[in-house]
PDB file of N, CA and C in Angstrom:
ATOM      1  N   UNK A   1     -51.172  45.202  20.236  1.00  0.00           N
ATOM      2  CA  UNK A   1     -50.050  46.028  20.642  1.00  0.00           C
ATOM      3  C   UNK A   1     -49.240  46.364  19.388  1.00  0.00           C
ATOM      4  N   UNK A   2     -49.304  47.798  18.988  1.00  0.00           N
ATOM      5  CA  UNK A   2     -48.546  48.074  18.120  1.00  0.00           C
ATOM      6  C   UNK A   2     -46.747  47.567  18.352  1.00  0.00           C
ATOM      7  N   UNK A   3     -46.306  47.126  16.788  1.00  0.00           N
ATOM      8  CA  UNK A   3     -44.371  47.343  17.162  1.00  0.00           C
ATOM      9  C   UNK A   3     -43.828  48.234  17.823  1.00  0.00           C
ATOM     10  N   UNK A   4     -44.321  49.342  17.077  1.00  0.00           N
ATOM     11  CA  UNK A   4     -43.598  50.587  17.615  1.00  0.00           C
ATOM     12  C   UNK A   4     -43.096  50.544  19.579  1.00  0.00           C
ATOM     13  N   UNK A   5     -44.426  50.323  20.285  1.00  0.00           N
ATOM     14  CA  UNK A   5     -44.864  49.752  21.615  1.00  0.00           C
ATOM     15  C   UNK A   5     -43.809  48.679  21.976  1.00  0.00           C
ATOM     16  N   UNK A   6     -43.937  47.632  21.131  1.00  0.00           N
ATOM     17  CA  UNK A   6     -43.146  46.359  21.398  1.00  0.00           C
ATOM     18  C   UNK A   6     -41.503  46.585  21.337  1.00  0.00           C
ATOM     19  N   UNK A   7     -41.185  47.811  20.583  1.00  0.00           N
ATOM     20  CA  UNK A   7     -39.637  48.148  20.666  1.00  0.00           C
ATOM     21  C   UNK A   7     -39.104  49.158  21.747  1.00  0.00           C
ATOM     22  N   UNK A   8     -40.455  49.843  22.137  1.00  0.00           N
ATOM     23  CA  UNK A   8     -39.812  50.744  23.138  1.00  0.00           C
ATOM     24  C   UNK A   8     -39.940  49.727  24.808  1.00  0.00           C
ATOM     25  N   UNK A   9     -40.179  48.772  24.436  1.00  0.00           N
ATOM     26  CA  UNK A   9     -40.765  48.105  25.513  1.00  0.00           C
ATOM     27  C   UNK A   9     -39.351  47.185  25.634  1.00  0.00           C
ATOM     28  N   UNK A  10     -38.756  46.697  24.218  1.00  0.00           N
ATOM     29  CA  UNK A  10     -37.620  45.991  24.437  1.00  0.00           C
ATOM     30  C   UNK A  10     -36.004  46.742  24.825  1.00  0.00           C
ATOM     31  N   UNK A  11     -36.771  48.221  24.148  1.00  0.00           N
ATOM     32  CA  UNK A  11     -35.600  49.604  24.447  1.00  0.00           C
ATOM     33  C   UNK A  11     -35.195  49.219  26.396  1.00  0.00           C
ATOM     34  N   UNK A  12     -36.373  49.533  27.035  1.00  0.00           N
ATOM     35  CA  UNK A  12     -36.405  49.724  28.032  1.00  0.00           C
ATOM     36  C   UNK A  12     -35.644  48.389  28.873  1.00  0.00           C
ATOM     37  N   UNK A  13     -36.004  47.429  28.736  1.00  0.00           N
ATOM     38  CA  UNK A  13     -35.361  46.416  29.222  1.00  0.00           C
ATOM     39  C   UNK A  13     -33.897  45.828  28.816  1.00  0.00           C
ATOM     40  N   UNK A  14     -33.489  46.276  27.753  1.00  0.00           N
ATOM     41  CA  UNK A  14     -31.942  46.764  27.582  1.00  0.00           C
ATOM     42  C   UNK A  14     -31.502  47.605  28.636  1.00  0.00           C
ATOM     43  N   UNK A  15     -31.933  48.470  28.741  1.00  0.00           N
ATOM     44  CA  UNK A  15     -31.212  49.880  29.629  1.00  0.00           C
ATOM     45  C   UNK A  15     -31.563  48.861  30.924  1.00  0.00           C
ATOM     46  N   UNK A  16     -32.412  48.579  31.373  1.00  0.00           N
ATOM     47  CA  UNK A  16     -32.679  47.944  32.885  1.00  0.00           C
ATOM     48  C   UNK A  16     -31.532  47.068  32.795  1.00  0.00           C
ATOM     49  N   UNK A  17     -31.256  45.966  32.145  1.00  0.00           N
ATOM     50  CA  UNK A  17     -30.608  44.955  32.266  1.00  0.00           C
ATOM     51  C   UNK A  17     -28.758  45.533  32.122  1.00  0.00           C
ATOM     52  N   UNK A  18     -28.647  47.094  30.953  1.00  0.00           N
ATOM     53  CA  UNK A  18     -27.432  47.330  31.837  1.00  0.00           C
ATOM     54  C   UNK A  18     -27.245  48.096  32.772  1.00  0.00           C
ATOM     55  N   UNK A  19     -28.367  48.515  33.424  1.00  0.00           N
ATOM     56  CA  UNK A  19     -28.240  49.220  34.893  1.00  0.00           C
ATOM     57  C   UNK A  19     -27.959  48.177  35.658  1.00  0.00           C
ATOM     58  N   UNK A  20     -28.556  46.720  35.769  1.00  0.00           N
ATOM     59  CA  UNK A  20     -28.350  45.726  36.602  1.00  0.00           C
ATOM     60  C   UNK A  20     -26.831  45.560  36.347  1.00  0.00           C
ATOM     61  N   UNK A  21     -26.392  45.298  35.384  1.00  0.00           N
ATOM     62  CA  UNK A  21     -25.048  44.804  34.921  1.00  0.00           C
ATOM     63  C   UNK A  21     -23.697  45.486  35.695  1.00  0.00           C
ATOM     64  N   UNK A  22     -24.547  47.005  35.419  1.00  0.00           N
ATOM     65  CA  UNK A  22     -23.395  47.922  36.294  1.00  0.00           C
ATOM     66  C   UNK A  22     -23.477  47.999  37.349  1.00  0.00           C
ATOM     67  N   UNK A  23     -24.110  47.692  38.073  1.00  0.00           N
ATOM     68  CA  UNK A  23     -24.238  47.681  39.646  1.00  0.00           C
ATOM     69  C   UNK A  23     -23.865  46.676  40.257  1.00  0.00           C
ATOM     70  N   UNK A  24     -23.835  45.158  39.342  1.00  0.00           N
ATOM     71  CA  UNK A  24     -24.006  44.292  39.239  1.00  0.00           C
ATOM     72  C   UNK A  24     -21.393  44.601  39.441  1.00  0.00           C
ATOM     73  N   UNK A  25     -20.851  44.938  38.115  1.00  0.00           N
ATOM     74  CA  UNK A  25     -20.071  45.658  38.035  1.00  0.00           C
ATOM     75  C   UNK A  25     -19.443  46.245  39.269  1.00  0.00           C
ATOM     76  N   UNK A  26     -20.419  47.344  39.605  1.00  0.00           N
ATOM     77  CA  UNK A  26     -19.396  48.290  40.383  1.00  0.00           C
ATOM     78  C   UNK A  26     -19.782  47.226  42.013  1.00  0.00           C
ATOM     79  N   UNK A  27     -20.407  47.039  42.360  1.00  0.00           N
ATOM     80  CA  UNK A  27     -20.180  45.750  43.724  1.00  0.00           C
ATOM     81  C   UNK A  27     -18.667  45.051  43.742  1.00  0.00           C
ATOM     82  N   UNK A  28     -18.501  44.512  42.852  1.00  0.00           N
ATOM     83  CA  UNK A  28     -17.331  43.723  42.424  1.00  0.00           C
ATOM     84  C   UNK A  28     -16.507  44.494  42.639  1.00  0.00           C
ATOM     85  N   UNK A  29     -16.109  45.401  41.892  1.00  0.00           N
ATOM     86  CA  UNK A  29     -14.962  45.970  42.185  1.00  0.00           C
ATOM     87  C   UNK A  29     -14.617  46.827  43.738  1.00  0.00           C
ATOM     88  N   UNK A  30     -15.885  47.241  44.090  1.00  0.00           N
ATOM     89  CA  UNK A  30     -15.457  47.953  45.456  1.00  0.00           C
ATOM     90  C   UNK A  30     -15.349  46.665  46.777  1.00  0.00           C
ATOM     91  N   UNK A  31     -15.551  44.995  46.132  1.00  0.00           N
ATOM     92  CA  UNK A  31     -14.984  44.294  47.243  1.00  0.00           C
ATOM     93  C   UNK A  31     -13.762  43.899  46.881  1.00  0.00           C
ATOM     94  N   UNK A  32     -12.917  44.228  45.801  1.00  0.00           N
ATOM     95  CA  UNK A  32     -11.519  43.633  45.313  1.00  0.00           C
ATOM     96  C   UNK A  32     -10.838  44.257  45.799  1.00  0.00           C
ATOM     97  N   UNK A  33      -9.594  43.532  46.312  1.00  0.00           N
ATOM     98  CA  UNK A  33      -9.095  44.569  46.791  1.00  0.00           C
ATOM     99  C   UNK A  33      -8.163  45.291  45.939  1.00  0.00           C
ATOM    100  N   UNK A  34      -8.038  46.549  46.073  1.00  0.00           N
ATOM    101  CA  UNK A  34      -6.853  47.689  44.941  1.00  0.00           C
ATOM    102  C   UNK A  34      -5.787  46.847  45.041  1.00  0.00           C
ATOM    103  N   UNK A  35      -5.269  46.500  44.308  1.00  0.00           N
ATOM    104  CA  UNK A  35      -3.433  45.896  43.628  1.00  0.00           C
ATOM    105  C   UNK A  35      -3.088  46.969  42.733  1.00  0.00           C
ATOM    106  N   UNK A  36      -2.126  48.458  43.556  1.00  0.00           N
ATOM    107  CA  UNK A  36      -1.307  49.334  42.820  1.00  0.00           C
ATOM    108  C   UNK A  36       0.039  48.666  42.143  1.00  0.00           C
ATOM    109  N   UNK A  37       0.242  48.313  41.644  1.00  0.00           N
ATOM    110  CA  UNK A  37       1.117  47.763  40.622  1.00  0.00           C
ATOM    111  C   UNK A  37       1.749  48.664  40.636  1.00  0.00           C
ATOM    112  N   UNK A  38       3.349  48.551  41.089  1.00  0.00           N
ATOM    113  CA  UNK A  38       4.643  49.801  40.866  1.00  0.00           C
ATOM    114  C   UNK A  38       5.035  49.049  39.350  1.00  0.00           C
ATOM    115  N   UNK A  39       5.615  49.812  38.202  1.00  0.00           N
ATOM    116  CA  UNK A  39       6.168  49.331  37.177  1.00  0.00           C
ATOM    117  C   UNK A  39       7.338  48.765  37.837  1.00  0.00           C
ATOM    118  N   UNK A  40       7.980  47.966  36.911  1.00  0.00           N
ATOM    119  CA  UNK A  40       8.923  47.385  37.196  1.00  0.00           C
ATOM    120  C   UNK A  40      10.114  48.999  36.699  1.00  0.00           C
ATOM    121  N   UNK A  41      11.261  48.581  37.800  1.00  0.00           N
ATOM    122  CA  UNK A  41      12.482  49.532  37.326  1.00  0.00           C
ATOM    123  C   UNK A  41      12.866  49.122  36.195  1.00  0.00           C
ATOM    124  N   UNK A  42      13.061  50.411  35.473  1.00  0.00           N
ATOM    125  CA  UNK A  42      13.728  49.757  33.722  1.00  0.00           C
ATOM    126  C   UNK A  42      15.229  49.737  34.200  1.00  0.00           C
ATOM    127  N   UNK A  43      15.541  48.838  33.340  1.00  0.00           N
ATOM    128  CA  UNK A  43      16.914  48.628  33.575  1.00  0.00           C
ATOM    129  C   UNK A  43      17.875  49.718  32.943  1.00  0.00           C
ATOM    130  N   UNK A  44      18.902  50.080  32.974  1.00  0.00           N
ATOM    131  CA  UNK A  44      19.490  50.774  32.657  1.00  0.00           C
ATOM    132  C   UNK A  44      20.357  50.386  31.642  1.00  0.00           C
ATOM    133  N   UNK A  45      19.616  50.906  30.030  1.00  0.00           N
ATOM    134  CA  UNK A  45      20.871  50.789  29.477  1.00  0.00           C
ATOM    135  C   UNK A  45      22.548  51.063  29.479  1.00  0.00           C
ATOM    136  N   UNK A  46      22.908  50.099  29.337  1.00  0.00           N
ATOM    137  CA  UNK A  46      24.539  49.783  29.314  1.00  0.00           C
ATOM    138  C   UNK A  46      25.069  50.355  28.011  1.00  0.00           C
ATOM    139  N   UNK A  47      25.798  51.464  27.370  1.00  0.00           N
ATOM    140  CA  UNK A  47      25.911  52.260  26.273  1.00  0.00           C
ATOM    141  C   UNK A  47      27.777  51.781  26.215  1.00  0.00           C
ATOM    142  N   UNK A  48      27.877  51.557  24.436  1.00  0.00           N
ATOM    143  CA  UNK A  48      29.065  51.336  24.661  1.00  0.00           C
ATOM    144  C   UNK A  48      30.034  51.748  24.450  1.00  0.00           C
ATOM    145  N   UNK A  49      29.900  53.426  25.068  1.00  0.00           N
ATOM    146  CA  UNK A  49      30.889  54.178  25.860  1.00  0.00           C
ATOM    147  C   UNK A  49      31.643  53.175  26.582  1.00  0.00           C
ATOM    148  N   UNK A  50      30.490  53.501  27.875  1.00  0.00           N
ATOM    149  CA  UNK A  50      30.868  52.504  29.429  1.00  0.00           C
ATOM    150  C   UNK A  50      31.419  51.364  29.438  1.00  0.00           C
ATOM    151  N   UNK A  51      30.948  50.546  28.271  1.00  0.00           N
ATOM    152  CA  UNK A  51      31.737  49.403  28.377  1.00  0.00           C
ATOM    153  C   UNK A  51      32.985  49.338  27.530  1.00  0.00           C
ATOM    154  N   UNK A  52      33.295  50.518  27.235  1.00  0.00           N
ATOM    155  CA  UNK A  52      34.715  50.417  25.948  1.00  0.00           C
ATOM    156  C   UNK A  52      35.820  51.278  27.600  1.00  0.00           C
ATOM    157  N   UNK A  53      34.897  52.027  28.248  1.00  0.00           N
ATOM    158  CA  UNK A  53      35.994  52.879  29.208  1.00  0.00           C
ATOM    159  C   UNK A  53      36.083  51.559  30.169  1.00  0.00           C
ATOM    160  N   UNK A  54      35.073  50.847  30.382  1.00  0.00           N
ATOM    161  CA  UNK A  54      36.003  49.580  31.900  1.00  0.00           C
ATOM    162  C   UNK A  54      36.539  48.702  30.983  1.00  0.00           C
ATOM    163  N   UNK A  55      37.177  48.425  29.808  1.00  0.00           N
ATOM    164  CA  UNK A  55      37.596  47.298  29.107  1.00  0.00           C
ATOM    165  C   UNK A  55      38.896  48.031  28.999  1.00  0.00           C
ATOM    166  N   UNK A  56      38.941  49.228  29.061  1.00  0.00           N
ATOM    167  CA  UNK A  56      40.264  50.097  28.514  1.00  0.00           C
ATOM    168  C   UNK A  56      41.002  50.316  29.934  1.00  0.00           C
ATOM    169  N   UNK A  57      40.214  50.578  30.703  1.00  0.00           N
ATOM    170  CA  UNK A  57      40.967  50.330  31.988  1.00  0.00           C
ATOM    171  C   UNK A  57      41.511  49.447  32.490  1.00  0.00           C
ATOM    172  N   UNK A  58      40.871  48.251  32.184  1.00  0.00           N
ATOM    173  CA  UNK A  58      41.597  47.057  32.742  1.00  0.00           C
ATOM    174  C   UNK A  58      42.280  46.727  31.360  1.00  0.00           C
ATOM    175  N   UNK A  59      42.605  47.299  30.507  1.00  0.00           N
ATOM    176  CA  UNK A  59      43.893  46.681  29.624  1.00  0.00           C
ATOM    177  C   UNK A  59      44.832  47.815  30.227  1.00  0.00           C
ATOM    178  N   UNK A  60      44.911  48.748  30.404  1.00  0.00           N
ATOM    179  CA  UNK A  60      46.110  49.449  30.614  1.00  0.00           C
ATOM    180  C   UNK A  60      46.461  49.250  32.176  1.00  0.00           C
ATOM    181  N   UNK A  61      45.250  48.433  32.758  1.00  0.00           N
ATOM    182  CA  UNK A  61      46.074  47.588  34.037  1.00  0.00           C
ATOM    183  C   UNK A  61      46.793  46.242  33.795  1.00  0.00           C
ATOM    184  N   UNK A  62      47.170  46.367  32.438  1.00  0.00           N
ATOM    185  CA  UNK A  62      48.178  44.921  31.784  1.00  0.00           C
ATOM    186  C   UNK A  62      46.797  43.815  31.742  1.00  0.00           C
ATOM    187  N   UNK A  63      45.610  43.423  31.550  1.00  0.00           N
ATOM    188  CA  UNK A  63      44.784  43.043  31.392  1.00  0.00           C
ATOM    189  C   UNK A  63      44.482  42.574  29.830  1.00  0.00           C
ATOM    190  N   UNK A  64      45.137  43.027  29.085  1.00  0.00           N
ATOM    191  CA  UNK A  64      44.554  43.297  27.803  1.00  0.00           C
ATOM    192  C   UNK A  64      44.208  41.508  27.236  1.00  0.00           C
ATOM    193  N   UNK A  65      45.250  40.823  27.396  1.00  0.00           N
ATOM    194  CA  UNK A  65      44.418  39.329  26.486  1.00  0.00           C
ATOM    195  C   UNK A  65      43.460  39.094  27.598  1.00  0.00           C
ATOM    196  N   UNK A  66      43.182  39.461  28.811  1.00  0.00           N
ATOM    197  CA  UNK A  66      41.985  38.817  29.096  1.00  0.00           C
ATOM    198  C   UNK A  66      40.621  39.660  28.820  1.00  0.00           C
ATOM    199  N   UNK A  67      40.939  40.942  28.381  1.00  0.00           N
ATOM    200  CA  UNK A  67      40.006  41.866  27.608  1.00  0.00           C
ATOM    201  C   UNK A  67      39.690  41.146  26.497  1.00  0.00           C
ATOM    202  N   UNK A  68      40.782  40.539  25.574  1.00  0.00           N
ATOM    203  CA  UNK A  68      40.354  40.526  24.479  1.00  0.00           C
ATOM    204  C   UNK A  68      39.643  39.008  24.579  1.00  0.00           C
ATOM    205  N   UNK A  69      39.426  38.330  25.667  1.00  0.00           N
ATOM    206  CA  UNK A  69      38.682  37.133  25.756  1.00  0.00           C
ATOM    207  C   UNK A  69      37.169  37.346  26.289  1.00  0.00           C
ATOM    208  N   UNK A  70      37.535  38.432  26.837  1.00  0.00           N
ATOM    209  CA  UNK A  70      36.054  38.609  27.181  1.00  0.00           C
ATOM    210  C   UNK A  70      35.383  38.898  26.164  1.00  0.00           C
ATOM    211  N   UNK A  71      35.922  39.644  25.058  1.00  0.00           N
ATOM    212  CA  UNK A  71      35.365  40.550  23.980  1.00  0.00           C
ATOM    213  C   UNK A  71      35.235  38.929  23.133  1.00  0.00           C
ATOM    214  N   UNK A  72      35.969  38.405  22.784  1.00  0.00           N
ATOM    215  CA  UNK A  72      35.646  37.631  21.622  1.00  0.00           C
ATOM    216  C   UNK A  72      34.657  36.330  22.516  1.00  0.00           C
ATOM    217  N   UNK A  73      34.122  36.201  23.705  1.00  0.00           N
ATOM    218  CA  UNK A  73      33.733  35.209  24.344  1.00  0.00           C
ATOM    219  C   UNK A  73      32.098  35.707  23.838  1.00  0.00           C
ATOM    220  N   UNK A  74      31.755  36.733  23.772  1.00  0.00           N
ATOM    221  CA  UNK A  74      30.609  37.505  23.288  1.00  0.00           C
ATOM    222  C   UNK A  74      30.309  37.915  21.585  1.00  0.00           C
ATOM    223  N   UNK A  75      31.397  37.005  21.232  1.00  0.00           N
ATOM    224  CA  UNK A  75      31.114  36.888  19.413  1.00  0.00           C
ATOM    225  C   UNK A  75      31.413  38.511  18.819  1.00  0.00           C
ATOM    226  N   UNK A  76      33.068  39.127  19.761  1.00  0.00           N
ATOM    227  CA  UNK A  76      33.791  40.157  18.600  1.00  0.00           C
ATOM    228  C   UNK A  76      35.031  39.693  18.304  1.00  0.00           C
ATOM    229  N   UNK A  77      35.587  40.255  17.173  1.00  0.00           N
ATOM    230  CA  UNK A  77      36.794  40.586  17.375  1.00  0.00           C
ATOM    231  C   UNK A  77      37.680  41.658  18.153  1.00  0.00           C
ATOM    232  N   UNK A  78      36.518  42.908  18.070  1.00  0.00           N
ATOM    233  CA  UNK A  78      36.897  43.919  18.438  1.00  0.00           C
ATOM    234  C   UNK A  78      35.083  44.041  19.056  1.00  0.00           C
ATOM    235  N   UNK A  79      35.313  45.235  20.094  1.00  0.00           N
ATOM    236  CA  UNK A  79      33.861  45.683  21.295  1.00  0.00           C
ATOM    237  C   UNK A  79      32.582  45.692  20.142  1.00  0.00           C
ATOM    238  N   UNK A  80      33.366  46.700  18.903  1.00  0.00           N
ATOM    239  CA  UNK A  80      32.168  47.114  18.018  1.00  0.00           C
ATOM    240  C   UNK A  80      31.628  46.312  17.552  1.00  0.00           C
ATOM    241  N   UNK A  81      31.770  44.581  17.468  1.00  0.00           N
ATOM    242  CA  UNK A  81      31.041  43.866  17.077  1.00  0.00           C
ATOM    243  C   UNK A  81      30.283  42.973  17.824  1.00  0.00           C
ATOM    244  N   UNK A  82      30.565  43.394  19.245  1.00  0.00           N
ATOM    245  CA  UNK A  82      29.558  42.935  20.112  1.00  0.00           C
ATOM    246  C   UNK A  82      28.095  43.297  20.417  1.00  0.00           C
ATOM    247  N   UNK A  83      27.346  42.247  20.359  1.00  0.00           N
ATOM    248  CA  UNK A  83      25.658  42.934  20.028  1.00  0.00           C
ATOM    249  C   UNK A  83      25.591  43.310  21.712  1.00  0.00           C
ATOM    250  N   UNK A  84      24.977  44.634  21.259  1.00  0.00           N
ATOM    251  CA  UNK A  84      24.712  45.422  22.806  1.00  0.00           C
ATOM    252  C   UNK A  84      23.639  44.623  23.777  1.00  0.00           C
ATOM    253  N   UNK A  85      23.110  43.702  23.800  1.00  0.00           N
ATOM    254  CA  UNK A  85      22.590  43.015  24.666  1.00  0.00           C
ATOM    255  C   UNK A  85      23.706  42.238  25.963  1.00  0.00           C
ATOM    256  N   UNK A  86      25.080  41.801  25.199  1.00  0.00           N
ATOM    257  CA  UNK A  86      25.953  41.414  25.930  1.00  0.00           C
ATOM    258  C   UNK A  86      26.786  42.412  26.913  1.00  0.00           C
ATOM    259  N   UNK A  87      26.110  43.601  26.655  1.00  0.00           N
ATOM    260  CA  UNK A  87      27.175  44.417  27.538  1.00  0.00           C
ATOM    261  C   UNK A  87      27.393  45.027  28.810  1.00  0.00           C
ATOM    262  N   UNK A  88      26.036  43.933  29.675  1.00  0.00           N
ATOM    263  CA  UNK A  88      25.758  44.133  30.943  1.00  0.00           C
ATOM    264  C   UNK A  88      26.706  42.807  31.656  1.00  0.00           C
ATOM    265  N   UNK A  89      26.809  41.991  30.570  1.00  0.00           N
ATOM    266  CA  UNK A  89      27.526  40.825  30.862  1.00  0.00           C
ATOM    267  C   UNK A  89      28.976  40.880  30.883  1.00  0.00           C
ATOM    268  N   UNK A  90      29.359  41.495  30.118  1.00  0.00           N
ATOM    269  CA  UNK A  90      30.491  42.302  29.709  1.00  0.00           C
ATOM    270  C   UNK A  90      31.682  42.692  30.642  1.00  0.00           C
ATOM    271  N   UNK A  91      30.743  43.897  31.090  1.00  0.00           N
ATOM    272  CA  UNK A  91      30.577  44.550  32.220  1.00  0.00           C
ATOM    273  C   UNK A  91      31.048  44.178  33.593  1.00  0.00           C
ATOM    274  N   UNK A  92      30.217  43.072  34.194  1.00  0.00           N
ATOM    275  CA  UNK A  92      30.194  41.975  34.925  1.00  0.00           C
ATOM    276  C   UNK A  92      31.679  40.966  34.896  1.00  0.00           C
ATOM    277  N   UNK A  93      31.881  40.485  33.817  1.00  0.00           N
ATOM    278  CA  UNK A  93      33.199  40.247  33.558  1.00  0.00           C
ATOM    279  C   UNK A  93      34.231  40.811  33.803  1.00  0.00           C
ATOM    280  N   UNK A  94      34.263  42.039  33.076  1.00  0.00           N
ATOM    281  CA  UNK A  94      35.710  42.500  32.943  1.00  0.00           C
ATOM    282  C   UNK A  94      36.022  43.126  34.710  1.00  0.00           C
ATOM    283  N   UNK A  95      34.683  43.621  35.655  1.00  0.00           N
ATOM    284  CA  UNK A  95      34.403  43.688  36.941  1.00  0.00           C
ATOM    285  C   UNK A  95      35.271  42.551  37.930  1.00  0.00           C
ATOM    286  N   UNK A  96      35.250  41.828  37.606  1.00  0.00           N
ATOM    287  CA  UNK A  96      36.108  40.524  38.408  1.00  0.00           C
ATOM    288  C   UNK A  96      37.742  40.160  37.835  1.00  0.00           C
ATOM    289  N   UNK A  97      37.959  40.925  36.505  1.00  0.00           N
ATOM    290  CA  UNK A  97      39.267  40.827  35.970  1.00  0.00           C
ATOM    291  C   UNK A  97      40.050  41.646  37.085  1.00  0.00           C
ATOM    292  N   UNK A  98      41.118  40.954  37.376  1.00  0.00           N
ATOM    293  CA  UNK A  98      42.311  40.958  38.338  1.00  0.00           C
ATOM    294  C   UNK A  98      42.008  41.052  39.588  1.00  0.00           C
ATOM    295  N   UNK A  99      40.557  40.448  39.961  1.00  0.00           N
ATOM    296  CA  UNK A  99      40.260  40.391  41.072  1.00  0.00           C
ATOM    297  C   UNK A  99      40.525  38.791  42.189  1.00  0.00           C
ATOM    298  N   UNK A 100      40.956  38.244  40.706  1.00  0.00           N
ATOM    299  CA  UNK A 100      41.271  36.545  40.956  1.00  0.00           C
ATOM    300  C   UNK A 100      42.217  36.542  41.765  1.00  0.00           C
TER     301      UNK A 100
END
């Protein structure tokens, strides 16, 4: 038996073995059942506009040192040095100021 013979012979049983594979493949998947995955809702960045306009509101509702505790409780002196990750928290806070 020539090589030449012996490679088209091993050609062939590649391709068989991934025809098996895929069939082998697509079975599987048509008994799984579909899981449509909704993305998760992105959250909505908090921009710090929004959180400089509800901090300003509740100081000119006489609020202001407990503004400025919220602000420095989040590592500022002033809003602008608050890292914007805190400002959903913020938010949340100054939300319950004079609600006590």
């Amino acid at each position: 038996m020539s090589k030449i013979k012996l490679l088209l012979d091993v050609v062939a049983d590649m391709r068989s073995l991934a025809d098996s594979i895929q069939a082998v493949a697509d079975a599987m998947e048509g008994n799984e059942p579909v899981e449509e995955k909704e993305p998760a809702p992105k959250k909505k960045e908090i921009t710090l506009e929004e959180v400089r306009a509800k901090l300003a509101e509740k100081s000119q509702a006489g609020l202001t040192a407990q503004v400025r505790e919220i602000i420095q409780k989040y590592g500022g002196s002033k809003l602008s040095e608050v890292d914007p990750k805190h400002y959903a928290d913020m938010l949340k806070d100054a939300e319950v100021l004079g609600n006590e």
